[in-house]
Protein backbone atom coordinates (compact mmCIF):
# COMPACT_ATOMS: atom_id res chain seq x y z
CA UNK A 1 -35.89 18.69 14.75
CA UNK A 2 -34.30 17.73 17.99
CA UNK A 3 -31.99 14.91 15.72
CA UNK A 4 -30.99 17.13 13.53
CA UNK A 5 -30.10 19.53 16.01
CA UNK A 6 -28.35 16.40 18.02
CA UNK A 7 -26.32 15.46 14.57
CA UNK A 8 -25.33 19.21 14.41
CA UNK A 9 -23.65 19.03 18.00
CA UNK A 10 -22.12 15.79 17.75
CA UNK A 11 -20.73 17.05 14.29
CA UNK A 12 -19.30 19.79 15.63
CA UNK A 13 -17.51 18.51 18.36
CA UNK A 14 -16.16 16.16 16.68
CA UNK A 15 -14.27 18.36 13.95
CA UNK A 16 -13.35 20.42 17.32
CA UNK A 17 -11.69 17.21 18.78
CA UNK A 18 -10.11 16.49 15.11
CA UNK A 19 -8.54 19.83 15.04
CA UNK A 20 -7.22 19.62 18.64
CA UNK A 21 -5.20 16.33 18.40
CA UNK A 22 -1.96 17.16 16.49
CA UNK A 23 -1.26 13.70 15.62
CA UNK A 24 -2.25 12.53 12.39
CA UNK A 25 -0.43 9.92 11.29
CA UNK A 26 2.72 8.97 9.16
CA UNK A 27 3.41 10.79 6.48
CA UNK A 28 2.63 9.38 2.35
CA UNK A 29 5.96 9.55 2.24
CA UNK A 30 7.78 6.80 3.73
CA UNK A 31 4.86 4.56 2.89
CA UNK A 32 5.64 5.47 -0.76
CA UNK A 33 8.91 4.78 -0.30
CA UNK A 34 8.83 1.34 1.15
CA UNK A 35 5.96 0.26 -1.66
CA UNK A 36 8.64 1.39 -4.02
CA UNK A 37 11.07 -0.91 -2.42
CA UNK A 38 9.04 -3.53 -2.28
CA UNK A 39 7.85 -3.71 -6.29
CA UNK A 40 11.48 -3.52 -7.33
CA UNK A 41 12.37 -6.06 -4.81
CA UNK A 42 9.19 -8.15 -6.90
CA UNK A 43 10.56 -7.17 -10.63
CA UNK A 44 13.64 -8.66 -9.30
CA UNK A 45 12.93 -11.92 -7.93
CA UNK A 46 10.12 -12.09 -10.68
CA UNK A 47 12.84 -11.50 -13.32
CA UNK A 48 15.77 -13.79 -11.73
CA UNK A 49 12.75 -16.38 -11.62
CA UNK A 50 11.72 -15.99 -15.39
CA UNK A 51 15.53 -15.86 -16.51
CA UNK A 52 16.02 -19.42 -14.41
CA UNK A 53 13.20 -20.90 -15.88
CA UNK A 54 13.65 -20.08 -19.45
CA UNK A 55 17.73 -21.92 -18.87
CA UNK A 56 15.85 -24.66 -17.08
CA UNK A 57 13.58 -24.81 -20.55
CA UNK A 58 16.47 -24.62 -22.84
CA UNK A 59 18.30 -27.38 -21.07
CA UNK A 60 15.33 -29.94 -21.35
CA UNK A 61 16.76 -32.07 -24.32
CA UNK A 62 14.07 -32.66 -27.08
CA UNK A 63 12.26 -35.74 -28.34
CA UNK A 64 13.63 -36.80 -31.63
């Protein structure tokens, strides 16, 4: 009985401290935003990348 009633009080004063501090963090926001940046910075290199390759390809000469 006397952990449960421990858990109960460390529990609770805990949530009390979470509610007291005001700062939580960044917001989703900007985080979305730069991941958004960053994958269409990736679709562009990856598709500047494929384009080069595929002339590189088409350049190679054939056997006969």
């Amino acid at each position: 009985m006397q952990l449960i009633a421990y858990l109960h009080v460390t529990l609770a004063a805990r949530l009390a401290e979470l509610r007291r501090e005001g700062d939580r963090g960044d917001s989703p926001v900007p985080t979305a935003v730069i991941i958004f940046g960053l994958v269409a910075a990736a679709i562009a290199v990856t598709g500047l990348v494929m384009t080069r390759a595929t002339d590189w390809m088409d350049s190679v000469p054939t056997a006969p």
